[in-house]
C-alpha atoms as a PDB file:
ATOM      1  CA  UNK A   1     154.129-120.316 -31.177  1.00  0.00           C
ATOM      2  CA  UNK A   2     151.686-120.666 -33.611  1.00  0.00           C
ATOM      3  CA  UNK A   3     151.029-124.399 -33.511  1.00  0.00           C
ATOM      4  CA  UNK A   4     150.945-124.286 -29.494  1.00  0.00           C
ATOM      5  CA  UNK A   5     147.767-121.121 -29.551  1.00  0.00           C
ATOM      6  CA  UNK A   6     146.052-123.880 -32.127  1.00  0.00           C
ATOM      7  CA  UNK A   7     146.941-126.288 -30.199  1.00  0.00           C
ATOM      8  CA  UNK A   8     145.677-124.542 -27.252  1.00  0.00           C
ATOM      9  CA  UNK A   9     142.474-123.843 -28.946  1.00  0.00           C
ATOM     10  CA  UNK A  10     141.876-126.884 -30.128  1.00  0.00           C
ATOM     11  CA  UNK A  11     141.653-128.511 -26.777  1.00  0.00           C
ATOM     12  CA  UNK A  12     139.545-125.992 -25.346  1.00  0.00           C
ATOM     13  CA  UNK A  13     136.874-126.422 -28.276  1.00  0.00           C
ATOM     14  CA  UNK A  14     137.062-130.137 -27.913  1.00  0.00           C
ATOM     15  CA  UNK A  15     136.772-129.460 -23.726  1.00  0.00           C
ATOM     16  CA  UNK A  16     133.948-127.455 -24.196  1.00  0.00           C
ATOM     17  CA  UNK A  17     132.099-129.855 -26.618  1.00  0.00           C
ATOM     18  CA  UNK A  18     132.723-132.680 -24.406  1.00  0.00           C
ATOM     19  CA  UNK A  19     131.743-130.849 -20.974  1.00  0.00           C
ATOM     20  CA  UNK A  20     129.454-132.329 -18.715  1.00  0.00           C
ATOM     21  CA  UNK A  21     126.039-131.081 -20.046  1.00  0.00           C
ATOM     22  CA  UNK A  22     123.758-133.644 -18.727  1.00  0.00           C
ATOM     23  CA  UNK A  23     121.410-132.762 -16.226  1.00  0.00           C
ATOM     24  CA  UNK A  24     119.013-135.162 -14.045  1.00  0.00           C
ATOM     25  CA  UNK A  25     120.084-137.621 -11.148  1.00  0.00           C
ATOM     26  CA  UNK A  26     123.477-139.085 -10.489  1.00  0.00           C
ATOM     27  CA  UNK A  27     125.574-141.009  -7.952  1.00  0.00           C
ATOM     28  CA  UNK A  28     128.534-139.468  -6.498  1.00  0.00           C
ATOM     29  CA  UNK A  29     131.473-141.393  -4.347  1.00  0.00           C
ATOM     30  CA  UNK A  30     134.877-140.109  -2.284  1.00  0.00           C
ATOM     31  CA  UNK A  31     137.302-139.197  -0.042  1.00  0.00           C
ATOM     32  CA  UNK A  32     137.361-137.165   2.902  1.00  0.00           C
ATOM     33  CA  UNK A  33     140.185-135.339   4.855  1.00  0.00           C
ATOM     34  CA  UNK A  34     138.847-133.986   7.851  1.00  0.00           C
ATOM     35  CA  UNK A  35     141.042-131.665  10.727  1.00  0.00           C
ATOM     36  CA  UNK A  36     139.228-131.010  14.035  1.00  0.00           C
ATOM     37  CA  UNK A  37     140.554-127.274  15.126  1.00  0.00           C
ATOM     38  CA  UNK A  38     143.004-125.818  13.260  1.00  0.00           C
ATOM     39  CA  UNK A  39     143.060-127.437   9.381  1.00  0.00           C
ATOM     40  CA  UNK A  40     146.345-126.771   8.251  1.00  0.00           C
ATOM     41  CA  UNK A  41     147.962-127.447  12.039  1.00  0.00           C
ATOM     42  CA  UNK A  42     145.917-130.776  11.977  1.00  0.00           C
ATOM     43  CA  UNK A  43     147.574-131.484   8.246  1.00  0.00           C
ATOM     44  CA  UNK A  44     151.058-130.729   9.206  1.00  0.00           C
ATOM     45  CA  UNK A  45     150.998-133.121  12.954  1.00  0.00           C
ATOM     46  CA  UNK A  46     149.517-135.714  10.765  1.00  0.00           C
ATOM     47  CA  UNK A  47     151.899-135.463   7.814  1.00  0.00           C
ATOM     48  CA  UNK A  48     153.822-139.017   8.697  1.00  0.00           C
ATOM     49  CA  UNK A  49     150.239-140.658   8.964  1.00  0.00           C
ATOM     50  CA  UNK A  50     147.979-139.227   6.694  1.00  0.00           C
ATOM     51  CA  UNK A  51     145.717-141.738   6.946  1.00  0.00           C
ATOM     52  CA  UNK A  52     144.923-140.910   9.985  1.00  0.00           C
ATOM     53  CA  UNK A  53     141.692-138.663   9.620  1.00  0.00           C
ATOM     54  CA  UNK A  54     140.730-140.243   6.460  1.00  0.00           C
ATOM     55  CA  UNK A  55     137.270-140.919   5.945  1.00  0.00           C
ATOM     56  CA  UNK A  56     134.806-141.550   2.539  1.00  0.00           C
ATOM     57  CA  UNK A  57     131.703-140.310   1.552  1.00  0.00           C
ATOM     58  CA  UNK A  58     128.816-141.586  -0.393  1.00  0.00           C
ATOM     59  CA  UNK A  59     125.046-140.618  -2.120  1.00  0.00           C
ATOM     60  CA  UNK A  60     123.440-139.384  -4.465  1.00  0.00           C
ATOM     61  CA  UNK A  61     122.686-135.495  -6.263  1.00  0.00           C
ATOM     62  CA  UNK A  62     120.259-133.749  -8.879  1.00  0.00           C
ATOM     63  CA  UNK A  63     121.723-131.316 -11.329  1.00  0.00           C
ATOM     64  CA  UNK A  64     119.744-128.991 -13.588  1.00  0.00           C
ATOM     65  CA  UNK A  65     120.767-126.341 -15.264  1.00  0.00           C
ATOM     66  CA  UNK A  66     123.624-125.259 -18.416  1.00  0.00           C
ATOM     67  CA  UNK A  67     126.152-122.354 -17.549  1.00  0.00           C
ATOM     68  CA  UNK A  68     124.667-121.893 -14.076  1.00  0.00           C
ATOM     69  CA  UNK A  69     123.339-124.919 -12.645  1.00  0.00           C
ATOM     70  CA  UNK A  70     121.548-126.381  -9.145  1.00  0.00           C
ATOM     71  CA  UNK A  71     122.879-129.235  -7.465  1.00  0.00           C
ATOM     72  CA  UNK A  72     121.576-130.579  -4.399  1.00  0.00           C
ATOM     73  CA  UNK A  73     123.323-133.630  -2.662  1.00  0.00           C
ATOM     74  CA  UNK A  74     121.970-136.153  -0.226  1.00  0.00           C
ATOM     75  CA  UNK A  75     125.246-138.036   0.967  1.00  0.00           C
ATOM     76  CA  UNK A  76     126.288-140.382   3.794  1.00  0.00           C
ATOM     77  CA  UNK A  77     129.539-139.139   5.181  1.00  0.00           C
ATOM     78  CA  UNK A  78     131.979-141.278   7.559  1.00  0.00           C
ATOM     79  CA  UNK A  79     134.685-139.560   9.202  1.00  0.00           C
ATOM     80  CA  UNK A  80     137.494-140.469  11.462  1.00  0.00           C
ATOM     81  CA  UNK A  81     140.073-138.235  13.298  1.00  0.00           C
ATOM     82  CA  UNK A  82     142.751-139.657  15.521  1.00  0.00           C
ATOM     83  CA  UNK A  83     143.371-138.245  19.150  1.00  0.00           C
ATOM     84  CA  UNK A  84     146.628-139.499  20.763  1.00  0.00           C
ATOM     85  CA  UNK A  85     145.859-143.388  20.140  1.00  0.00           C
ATOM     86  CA  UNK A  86     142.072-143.199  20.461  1.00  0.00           C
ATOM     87  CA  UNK A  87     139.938-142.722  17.310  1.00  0.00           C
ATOM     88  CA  UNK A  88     136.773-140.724  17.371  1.00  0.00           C
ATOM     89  CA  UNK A  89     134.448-142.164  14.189  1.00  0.00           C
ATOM     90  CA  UNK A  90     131.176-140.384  13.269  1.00  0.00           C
ATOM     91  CA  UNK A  91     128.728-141.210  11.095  1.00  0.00           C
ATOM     92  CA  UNK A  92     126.508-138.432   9.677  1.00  0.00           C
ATOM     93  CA  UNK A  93     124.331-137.134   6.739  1.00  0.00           C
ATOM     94  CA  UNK A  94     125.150-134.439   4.499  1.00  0.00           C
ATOM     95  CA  UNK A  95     122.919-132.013   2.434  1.00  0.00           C
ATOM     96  CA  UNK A  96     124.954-129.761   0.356  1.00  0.00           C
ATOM     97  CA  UNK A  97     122.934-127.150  -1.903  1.00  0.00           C
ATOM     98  CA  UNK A  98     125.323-125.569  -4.151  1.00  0.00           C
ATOM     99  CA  UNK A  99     125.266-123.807  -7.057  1.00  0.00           C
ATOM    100  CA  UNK A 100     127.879-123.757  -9.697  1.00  0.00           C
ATOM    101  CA  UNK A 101     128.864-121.962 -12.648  1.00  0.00           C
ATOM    102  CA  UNK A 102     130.911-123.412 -15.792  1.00  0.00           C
ATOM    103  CA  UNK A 103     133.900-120.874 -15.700  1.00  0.00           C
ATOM    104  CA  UNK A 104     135.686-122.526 -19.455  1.00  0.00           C
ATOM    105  CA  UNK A 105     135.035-125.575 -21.369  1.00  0.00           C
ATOM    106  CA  UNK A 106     134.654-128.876 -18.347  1.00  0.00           C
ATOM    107  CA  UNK A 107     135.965-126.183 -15.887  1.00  0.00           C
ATOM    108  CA  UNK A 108     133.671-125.175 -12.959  1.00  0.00           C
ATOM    109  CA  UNK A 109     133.151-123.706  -9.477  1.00  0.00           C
ATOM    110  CA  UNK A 110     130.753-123.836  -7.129  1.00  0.00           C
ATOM    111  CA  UNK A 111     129.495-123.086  -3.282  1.00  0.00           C
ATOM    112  CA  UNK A 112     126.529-123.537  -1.128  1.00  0.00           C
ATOM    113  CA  UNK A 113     125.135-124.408   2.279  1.00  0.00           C
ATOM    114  CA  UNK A 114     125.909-127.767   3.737  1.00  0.00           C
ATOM    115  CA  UNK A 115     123.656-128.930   5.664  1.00  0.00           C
ATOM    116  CA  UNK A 116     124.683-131.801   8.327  1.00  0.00           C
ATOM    117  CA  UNK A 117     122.952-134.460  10.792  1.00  0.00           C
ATOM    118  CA  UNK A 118     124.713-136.618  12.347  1.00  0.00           C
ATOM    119  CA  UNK A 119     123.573-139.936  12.872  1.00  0.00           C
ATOM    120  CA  UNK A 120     126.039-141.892  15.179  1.00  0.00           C
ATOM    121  CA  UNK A 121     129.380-140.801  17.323  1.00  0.00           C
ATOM    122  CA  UNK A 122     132.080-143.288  18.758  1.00  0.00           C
ATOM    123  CA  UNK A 123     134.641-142.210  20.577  1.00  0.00           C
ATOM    124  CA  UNK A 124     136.952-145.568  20.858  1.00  0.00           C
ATOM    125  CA  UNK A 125     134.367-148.015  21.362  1.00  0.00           C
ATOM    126  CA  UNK A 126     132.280-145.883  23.260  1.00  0.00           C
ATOM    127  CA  UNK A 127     128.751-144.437  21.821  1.00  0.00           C
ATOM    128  CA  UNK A 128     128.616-141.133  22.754  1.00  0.00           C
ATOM    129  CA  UNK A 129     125.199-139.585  22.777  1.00  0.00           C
ATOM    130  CA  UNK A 130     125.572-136.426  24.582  1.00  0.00           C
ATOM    131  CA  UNK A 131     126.631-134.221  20.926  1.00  0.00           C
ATOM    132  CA  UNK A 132     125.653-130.407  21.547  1.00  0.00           C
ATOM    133  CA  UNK A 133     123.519-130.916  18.263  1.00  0.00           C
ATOM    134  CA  UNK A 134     122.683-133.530  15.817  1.00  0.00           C
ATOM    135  CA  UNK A 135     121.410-130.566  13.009  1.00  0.00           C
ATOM    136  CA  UNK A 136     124.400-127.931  12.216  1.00  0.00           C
ATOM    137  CA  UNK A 137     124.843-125.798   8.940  1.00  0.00           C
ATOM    138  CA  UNK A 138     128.518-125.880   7.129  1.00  0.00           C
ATOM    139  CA  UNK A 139     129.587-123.827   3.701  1.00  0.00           C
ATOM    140  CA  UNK A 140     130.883-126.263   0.387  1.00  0.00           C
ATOM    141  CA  UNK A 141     133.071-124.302  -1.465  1.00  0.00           C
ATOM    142  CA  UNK A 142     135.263-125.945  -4.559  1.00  0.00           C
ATOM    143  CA  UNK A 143     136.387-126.664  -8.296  1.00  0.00           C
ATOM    144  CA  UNK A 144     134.831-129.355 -10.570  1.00  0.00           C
ATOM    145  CA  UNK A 145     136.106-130.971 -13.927  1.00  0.00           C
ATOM    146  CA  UNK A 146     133.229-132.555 -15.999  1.00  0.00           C
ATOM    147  CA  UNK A 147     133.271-134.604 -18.950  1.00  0.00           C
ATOM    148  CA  UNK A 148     129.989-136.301 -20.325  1.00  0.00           C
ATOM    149  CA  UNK A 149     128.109-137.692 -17.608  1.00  0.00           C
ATOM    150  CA  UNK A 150     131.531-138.413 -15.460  1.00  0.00           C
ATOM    151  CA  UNK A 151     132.909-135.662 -12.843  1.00  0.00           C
ATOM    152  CA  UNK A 152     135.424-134.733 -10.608  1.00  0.00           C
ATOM    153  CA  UNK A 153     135.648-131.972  -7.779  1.00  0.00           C
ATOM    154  CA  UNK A 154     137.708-130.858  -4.963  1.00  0.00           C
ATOM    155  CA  UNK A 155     136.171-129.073  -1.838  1.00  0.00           C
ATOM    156  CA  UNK A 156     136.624-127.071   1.113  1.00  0.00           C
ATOM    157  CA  UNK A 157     133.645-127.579   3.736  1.00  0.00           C
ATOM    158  CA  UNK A 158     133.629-125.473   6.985  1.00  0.00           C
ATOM    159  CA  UNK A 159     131.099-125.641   9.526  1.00  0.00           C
ATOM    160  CA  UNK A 160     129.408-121.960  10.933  1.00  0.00           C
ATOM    161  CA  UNK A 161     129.742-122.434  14.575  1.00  0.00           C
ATOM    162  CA  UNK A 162     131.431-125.585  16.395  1.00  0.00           C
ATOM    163  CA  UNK A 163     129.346-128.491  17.501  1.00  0.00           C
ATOM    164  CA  UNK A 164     131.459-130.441  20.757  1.00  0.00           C
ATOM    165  CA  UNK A 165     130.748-133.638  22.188  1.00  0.00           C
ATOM    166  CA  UNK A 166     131.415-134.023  25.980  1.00  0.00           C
ATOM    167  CA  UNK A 167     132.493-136.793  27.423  1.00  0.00           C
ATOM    168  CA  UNK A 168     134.573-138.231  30.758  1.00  0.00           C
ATOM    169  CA  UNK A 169     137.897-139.547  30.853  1.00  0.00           C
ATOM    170  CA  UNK A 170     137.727-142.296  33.766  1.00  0.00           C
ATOM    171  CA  UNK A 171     141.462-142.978  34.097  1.00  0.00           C
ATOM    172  CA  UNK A 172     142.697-142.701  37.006  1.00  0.00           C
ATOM    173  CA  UNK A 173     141.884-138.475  37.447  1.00  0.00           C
ATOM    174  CA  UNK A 174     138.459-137.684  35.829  1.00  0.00           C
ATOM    175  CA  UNK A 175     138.647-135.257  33.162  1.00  0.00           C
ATOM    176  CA  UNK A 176     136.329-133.466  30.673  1.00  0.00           C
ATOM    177  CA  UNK A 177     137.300-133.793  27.341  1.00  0.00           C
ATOM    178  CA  UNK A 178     135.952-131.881  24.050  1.00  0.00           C
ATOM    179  CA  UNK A 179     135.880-133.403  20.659  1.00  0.00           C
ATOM    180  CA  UNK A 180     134.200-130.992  17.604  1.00  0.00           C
ATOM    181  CA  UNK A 181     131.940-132.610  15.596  1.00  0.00           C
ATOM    182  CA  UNK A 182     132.037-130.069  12.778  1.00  0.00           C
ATOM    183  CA  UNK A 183     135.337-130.590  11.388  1.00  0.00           C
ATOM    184  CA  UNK A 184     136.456-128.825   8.730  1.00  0.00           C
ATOM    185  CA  UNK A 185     137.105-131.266   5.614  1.00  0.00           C
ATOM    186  CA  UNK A 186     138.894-131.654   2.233  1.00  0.00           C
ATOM    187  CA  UNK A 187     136.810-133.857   0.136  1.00  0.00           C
ATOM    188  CA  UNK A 188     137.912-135.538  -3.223  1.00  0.00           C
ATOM    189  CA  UNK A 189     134.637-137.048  -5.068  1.00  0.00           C
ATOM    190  CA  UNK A 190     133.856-138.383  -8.061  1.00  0.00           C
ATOM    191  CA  UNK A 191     130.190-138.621 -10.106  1.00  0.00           C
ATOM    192  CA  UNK A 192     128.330-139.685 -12.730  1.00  0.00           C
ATOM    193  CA  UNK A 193     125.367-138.686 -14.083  1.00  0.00           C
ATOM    194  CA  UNK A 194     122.544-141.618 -14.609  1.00  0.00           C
END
């Protein structure tokens, strides 16, 4: 018992030494699970073809700051959900502004504001340019491992309010159809600091 609490200890010290202390500008690249309506009902219809809503993200952040730190992101986001065989892609910009604490050793959380405008919507093949708004605010909430200049985090991003898209089904009956284009998203990213 004694050799596993010194044990123990020992890798926390060595965490701690090795945690990501750097501040200034880095670059930042990932993964994206997005569900339009209900997140964990989206997960489980999708669980033969998870694939299917995947998307990746990509940009750039500053950090500043030790214990408690700043960290605003600029990133280029692609997302894709699938809606009984037809895809709906969308191309957008994301701001987060969170701030973060180090909770023990590489160890931290963090939230903030997310801050969204979306740049291009396709609904399977089709542009679509009638989105309720291209600006809408989100929240970034999540966990972060850091070691040196390299990091990982996991995060949960919800939008405030929803954000449809309208658009006409011309089959044979017309019919209005809704897509949200504030998803809520589960996004797996990694960064380094420059």
């Amino acid at each position: 018992m004694k050799n596993l609490f010194l044990l123990c200890a020992a890798f926390l010290i060595s965490a701690t030494i090795y945690a990501q202390s750097s501040n200034g500008f880095g670059f930042k690249f990932g993964v994206n699970y997005n569900a339009n309506g209900d997140y964990f009902e989206s997960i489980e219809m999708n669980a033969k073809s998870p694939k299917r809503n995947v998307g990746y993200n990509l940009g750039f952040f500053y950090k500043t700051g030790e214990q408690v730190y700043f960290k605003p992101e600029l990133l280029f986001t692609r997302t894709k959900a699938d809606y009984d065989n037809d895809s709906f892609v969308m191309k957008k910009l994301d701001m987060p502004l969170l701030v973060g604490v180090k909770v023990v050793g590489p160890l931290n959380v963090f939230a903030g504001p997310a801050l969204q405008y979306i740049l291009d919507t396709e609904f399977d093949g089709i542009t679509l340019n009638d989105v309720e708004k291209d600006f809408t605010v989100g929240l970034n909430f999540g966990i972060g491992f850091s070691l040196n200049k390299l990091g990982i985090d996991l995060r949960y991003e919800r939008g405030f309010t929803e954000n449809e898209v309208t658009f006409i089904n011309s089959n044979i009956i017309s019919t209005e159809s809704r897509i949200d284009t504030r998803p809520d998203q589960l996004i797996l990213s990694l960064s380094l600091i420059l």
